[in-house]
PDB file of N, CA and C in Angstrom:
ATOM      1  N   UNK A   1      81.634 117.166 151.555  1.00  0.00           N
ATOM      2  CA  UNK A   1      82.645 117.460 150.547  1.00  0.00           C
ATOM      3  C   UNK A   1      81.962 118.108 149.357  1.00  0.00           C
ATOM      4  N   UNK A   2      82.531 119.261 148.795  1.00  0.00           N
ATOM      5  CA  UNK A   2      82.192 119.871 148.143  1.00  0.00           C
ATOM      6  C   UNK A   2      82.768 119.388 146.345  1.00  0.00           C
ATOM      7  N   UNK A   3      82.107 119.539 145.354  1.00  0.00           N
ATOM      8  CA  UNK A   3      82.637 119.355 144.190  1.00  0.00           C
ATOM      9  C   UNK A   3      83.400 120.761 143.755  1.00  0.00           C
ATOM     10  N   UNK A   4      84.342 120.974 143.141  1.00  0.00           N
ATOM     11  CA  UNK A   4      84.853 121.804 141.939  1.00  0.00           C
ATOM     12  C   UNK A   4      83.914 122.082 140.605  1.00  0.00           C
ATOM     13  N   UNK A   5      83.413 123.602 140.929  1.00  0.00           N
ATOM     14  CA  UNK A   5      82.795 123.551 139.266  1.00  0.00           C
ATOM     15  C   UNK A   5      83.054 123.306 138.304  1.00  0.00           C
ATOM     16  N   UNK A   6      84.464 122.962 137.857  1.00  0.00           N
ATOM     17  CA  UNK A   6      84.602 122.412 136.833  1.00  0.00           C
ATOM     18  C   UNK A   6      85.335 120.760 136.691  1.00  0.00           C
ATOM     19  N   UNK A   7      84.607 120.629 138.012  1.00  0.00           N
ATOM     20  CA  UNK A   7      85.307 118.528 137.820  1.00  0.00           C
ATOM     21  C   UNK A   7      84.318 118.354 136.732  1.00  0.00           C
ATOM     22  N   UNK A   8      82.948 118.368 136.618  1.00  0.00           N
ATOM     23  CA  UNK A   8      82.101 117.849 135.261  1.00  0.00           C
ATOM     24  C   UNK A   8      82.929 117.829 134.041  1.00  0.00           C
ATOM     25  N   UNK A   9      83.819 119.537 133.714  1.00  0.00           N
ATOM     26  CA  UNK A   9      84.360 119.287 132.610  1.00  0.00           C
ATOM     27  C   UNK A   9      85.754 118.477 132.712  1.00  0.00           C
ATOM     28  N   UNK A  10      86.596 118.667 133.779  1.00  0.00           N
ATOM     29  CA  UNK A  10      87.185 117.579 133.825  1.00  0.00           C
ATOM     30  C   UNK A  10      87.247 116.344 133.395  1.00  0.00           C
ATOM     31  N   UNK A  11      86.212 115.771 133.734  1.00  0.00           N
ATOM     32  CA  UNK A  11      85.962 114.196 133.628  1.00  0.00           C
ATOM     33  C   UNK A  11      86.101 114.439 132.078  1.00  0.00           C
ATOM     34  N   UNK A  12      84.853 115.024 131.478  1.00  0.00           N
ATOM     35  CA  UNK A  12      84.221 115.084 130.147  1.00  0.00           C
ATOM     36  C   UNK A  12      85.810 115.146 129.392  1.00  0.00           C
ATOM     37  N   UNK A  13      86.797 116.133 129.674  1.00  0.00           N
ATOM     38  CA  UNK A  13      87.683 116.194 128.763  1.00  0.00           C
ATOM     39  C   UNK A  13      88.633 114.501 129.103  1.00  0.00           C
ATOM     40  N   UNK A  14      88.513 114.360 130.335  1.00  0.00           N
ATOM     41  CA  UNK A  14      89.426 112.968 130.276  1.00  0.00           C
ATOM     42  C   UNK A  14      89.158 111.478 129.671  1.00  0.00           C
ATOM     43  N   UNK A  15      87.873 111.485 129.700  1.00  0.00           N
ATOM     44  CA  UNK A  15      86.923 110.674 128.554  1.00  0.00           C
ATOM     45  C   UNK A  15      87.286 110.943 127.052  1.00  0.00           C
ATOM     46  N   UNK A  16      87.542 111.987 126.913  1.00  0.00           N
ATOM     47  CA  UNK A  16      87.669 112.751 125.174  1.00  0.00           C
ATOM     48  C   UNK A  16      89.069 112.020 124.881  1.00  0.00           C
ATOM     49  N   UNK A  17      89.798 112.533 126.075  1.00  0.00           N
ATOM     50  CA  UNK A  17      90.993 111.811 125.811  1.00  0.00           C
ATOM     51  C   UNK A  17      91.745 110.314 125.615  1.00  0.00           C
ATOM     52  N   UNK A  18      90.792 109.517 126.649  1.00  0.00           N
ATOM     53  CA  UNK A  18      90.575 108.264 126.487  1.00  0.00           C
ATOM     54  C   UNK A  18      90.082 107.437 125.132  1.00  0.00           C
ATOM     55  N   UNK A  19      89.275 108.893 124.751  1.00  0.00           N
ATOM     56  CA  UNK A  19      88.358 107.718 123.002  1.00  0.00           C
ATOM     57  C   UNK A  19      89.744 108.482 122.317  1.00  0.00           C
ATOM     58  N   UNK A  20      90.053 109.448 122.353  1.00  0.00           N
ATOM     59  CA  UNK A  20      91.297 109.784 121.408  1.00  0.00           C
ATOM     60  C   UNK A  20      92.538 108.564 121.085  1.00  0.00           C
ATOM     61  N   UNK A  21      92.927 108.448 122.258  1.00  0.00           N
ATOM     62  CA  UNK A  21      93.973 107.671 122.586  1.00  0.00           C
ATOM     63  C   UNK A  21      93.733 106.112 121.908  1.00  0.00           C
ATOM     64  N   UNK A  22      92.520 105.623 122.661  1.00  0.00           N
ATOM     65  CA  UNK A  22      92.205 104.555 121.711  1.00  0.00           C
ATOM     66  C   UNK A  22      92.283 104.580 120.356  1.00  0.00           C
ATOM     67  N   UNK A  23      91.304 105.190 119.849  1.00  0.00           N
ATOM     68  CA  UNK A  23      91.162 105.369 118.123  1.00  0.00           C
ATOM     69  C   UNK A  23      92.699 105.200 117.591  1.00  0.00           C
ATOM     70  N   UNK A  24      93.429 106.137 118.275  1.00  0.00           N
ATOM     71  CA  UNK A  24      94.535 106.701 117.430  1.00  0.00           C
ATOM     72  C   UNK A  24      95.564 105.246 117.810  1.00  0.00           C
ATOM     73  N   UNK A  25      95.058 104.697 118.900  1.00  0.00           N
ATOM     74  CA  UNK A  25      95.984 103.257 119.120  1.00  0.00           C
ATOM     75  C   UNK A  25      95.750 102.028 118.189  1.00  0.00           C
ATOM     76  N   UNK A  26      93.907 102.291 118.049  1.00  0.00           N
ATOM     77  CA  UNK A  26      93.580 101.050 116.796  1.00  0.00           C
ATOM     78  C   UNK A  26      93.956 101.358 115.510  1.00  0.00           C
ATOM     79  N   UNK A  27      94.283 102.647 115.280  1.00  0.00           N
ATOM     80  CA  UNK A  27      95.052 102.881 114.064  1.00  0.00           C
ATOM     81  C   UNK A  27      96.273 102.488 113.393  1.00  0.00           C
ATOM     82  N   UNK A  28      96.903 103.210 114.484  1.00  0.00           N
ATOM     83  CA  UNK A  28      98.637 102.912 114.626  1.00  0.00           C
ATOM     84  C   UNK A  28      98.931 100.643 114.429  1.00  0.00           C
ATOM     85  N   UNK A  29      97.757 100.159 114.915  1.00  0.00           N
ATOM     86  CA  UNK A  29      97.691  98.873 114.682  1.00  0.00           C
ATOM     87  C   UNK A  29      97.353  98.278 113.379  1.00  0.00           C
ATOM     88  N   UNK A  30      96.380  99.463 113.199  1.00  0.00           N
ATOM     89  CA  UNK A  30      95.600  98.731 111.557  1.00  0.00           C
ATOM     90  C   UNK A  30      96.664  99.425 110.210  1.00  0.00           C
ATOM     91  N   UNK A  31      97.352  99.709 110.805  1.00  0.00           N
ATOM     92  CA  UNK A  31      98.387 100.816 109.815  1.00  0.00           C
ATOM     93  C   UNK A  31      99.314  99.381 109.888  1.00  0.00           C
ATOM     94  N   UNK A  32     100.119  99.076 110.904  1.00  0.00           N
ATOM     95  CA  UNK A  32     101.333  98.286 110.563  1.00  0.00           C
ATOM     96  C   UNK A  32     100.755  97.255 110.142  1.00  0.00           C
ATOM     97  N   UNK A  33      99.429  96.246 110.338  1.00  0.00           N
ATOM     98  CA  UNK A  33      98.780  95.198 109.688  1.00  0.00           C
ATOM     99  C   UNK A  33      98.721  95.346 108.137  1.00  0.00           C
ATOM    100  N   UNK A  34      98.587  96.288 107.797  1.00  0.00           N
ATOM    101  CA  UNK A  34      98.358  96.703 106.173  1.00  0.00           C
ATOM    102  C   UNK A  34      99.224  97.024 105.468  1.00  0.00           C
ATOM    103  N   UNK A  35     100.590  97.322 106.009  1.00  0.00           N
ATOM    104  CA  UNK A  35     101.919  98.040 105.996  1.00  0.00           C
ATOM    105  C   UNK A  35     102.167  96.793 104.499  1.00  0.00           C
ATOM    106  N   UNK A  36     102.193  97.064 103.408  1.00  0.00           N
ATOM    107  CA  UNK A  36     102.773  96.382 102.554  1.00  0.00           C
ATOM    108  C   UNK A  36     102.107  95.671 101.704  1.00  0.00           C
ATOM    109  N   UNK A  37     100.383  95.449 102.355  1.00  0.00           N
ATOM    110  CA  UNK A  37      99.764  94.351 101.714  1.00  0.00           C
ATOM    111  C   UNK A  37      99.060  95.332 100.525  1.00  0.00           C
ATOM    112  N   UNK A  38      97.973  94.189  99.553  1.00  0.00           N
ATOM    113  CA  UNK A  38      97.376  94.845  98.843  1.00  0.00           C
ATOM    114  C   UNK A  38      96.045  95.657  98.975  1.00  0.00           C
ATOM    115  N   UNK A  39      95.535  96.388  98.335  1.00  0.00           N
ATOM    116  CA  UNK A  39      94.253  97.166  98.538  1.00  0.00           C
ATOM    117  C   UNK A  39      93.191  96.011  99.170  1.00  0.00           C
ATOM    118  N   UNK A  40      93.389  95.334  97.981  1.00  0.00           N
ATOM    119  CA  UNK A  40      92.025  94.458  98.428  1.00  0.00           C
ATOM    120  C   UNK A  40      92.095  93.996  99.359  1.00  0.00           C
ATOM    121  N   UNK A  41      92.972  93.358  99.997  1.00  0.00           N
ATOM    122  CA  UNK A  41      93.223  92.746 101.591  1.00  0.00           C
ATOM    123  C   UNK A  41      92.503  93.103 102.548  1.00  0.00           C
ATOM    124  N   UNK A  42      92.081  92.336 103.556  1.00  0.00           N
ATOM    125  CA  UNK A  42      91.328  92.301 104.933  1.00  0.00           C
ATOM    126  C   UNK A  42      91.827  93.434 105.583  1.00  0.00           C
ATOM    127  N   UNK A  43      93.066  93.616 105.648  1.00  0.00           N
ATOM    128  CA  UNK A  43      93.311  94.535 106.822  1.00  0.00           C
ATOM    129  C   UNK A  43      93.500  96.036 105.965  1.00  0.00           C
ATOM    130  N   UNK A  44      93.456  95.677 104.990  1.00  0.00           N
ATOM    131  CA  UNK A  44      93.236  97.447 104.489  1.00  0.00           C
ATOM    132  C   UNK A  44      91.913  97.868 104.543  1.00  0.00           C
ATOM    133  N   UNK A  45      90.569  97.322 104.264  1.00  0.00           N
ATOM    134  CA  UNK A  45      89.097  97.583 104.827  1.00  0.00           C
ATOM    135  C   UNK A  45      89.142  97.828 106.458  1.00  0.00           C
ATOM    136  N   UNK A  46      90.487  96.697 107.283  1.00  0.00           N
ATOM    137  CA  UNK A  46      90.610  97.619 108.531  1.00  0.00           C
ATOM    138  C   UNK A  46      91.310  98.805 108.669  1.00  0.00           C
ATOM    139  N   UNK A  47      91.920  98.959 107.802  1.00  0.00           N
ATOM    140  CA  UNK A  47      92.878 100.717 108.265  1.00  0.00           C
ATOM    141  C   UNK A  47      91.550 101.640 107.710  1.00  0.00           C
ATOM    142  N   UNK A  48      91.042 101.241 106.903  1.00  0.00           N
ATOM    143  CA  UNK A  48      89.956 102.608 106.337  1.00  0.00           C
ATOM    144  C   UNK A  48      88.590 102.606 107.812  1.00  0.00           C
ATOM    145  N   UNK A  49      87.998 101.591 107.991  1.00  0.00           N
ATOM    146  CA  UNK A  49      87.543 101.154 109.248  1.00  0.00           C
ATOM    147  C   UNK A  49      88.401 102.391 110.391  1.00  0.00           C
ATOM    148  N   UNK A  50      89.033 102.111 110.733  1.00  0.00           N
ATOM    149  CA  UNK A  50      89.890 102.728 111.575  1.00  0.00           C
ATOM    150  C   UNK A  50      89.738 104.321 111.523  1.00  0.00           C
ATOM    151  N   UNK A  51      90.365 104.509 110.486  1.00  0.00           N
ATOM    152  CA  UNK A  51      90.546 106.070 109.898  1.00  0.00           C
ATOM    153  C   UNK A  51      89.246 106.637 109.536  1.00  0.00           C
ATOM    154  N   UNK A  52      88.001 106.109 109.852  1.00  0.00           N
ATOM    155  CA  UNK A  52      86.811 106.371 109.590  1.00  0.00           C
ATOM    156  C   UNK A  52      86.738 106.977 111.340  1.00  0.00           C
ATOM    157  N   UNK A  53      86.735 106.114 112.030  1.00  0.00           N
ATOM    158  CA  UNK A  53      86.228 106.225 113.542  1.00  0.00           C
ATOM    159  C   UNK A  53      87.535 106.927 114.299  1.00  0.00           C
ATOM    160  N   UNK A  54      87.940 107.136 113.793  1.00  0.00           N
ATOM    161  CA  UNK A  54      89.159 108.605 114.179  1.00  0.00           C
ATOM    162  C   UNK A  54      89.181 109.689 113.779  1.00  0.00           C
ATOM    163  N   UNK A  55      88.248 109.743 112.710  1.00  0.00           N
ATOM    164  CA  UNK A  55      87.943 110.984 112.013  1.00  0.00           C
ATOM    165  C   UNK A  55      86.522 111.070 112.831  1.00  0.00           C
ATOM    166  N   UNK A  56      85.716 110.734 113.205  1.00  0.00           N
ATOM    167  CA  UNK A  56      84.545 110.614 113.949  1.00  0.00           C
ATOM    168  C   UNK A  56      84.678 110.771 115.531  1.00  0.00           C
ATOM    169  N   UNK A  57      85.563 110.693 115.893  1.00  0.00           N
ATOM    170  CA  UNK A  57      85.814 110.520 117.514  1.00  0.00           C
ATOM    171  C   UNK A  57      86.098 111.853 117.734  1.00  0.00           C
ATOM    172  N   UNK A  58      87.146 112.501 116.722  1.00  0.00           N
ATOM    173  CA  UNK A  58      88.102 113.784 116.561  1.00  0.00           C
ATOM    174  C   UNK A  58      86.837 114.833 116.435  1.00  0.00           C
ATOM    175  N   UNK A  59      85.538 114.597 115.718  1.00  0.00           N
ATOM    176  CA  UNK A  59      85.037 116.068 115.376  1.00  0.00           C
ATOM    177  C   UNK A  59      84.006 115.385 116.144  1.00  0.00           C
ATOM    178  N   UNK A  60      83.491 114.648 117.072  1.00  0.00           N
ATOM    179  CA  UNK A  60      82.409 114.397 118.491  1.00  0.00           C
ATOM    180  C   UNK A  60      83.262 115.168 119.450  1.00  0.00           C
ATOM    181  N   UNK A  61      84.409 115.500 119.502  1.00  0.00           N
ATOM    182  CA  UNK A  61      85.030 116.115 120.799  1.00  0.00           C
ATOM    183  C   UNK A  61      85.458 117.740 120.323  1.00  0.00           C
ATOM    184  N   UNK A  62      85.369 117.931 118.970  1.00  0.00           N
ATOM    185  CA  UNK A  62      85.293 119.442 118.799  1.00  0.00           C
ATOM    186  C   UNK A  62      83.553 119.887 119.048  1.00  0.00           C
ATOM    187  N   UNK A  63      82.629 119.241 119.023  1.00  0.00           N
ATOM    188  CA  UNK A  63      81.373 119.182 118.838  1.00  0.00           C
ATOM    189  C   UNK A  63      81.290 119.650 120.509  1.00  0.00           C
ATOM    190  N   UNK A  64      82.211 119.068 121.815  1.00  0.00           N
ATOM    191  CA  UNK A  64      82.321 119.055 123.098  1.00  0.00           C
ATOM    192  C   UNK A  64      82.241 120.556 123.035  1.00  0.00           C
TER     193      UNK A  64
END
């Protein structure tokens, strides 16, 4: 059985998509946790947390 020259990028982009999806899922979580509370609060150090490693995931896969 032969491979497709481009299953490598295949995979590579379906991986990209996988950390996308995540990030943007731990977000959408750390967003409604924070939804109302104050700055200082636990879960607003998690939405910035969050929005850090979604901004990081996003330009490792333009970097692809």
């Amino acid at each position: 059985m032969t491979v497709p020259p481009n299953a490598c990028s295949q995979v590579i982009l379906i991986n990209a998509v996988r950390d996308v999806a995540s990030a943007l899922g731990d977000l959408i979580n750390a967003t409604k946790d924070a939804a109302g509370k104050s700055a200082s609060d636990n879960s607003m150090f998690h939405l910035k947390a969050s929005a850090k490693v979604s901004c990081v995931v996003g330009i490792e896969i333009e970097k692809r």
